[in-house]
C-alpha atoms as a PDB file:
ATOM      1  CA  UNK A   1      60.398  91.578  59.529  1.00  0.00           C
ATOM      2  CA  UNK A   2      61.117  92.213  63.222  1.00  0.00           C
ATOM      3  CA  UNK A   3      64.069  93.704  64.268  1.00  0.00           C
ATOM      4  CA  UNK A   4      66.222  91.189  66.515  1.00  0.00           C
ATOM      5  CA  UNK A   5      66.274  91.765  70.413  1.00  0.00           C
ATOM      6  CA  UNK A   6      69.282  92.332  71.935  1.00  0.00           C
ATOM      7  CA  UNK A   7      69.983  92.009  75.114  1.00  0.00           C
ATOM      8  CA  UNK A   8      72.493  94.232  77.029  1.00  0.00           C
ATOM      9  CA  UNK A   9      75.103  93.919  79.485  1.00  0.00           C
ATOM     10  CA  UNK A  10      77.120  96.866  81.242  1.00  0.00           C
ATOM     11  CA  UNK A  11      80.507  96.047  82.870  1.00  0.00           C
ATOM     12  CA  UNK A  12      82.629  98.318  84.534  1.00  0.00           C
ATOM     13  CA  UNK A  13      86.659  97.930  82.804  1.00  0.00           C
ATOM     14  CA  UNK A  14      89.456  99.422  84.114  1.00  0.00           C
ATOM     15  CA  UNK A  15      91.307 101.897  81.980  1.00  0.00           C
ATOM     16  CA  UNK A  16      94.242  99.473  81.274  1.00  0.00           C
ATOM     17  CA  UNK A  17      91.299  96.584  80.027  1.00  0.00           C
ATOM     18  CA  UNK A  18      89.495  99.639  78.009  1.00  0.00           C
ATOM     19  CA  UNK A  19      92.847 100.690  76.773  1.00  0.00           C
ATOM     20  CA  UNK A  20      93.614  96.712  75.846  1.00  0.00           C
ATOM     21  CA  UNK A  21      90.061  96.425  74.067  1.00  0.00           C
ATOM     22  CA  UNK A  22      90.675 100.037  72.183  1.00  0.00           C
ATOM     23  CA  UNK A  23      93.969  98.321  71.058  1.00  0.00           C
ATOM     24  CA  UNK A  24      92.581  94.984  69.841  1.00  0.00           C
ATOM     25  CA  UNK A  25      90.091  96.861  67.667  1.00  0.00           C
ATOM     26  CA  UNK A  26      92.185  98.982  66.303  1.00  0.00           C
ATOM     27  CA  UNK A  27      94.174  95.771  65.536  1.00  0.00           C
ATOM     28  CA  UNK A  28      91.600  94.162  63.736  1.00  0.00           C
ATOM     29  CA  UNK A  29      89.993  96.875  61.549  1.00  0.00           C
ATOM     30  CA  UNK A  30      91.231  97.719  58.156  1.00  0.00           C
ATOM     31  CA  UNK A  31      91.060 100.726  56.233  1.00  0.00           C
ATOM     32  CA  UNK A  32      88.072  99.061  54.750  1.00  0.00           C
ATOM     33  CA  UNK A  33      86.299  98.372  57.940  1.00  0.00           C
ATOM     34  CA  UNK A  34      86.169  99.660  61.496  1.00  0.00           C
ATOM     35  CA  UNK A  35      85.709  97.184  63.790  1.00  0.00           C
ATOM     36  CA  UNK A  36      83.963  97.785  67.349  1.00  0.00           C
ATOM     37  CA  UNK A  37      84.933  97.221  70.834  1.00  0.00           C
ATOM     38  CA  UNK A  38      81.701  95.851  71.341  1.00  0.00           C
ATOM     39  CA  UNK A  39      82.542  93.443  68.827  1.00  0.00           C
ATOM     40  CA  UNK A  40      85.745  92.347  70.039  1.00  0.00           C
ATOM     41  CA  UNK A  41      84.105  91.675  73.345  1.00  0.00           C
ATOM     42  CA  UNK A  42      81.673  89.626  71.557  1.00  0.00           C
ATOM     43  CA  UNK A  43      84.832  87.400  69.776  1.00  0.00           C
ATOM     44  CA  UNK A  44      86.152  87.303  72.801  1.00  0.00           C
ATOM     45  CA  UNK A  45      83.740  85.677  74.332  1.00  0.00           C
ATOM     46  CA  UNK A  46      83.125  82.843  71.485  1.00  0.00           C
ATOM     47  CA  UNK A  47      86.794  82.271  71.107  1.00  0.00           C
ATOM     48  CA  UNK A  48      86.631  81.524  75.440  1.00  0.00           C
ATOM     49  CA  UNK A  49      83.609  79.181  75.099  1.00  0.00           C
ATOM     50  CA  UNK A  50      84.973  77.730  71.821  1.00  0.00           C
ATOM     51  CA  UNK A  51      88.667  76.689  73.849  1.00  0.00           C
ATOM     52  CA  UNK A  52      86.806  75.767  77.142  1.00  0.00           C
ATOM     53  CA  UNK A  53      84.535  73.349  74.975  1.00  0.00           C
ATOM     54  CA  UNK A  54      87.139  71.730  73.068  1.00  0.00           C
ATOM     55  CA  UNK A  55      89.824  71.263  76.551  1.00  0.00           C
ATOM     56  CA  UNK A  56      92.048  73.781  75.077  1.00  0.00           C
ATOM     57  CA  UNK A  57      91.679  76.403  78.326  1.00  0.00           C
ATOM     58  CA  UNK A  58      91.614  75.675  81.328  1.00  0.00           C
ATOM     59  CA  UNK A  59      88.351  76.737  83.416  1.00  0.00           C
ATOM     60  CA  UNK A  60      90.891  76.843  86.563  1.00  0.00           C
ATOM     61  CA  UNK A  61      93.459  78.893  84.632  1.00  0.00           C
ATOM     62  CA  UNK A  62      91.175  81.401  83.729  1.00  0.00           C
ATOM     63  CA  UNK A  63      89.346  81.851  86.941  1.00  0.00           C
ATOM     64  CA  UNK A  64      92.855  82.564  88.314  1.00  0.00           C
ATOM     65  CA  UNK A  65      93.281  85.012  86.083  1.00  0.00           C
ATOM     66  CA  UNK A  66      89.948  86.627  86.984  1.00  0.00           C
ATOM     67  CA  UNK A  67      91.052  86.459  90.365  1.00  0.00           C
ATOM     68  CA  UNK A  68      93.939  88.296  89.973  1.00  0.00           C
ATOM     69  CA  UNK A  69      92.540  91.026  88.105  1.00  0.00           C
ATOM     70  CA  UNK A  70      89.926  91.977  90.940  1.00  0.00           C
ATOM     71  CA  UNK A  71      92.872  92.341  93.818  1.00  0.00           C
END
C-alpha cells in the first residue's frame, strides 16, 4: 500500500503563539500519550471550520483577531 502524501505548510509563530501551542499540547497529552504541536494545529484548524460551518464563530470576529495579532 502507498504511503499517504502529505502536504506541508511552514508558518512563522511568534514565541508567545509557540509558547501557547507548547502549552495546549502539553494540556492534552497524558502519561499514556504525547500529543504533538503539529497536531494541535491540525484540531485547531477542524474545530475553526467546524464553528464557522455551523454559525457558531464569527468569520468577522476572527479576522479581527488576525488583525490584531499582525500589528
Amino acid at each position: 500500500m502507498p504511503k499517504k502524501e502529505k502536504k506541508r505548510l511552514q508558518v512563522i509563530l511568534s514565541e508567545e503563539q509557540d509558547a501557547l501551542l507548547t502549552k495546549a499540547a502539553y494540556e492534552l497529552s497524558s502519561p499514556e500519550r504525547l500529543v504533538s504541536k503539529s497536531e494541535v494545529v491540525r484540531l485547531a484548524i477542524e474545530k475553526i471550520a467546524r464553528e464557522l460551518e455551523e454559525g457558531r464563530l464569527e468569520l468577522a470576529e476572527l479576522l479581527k483577531r488576525l488583525e490584531a495579532q499582525e500589528e
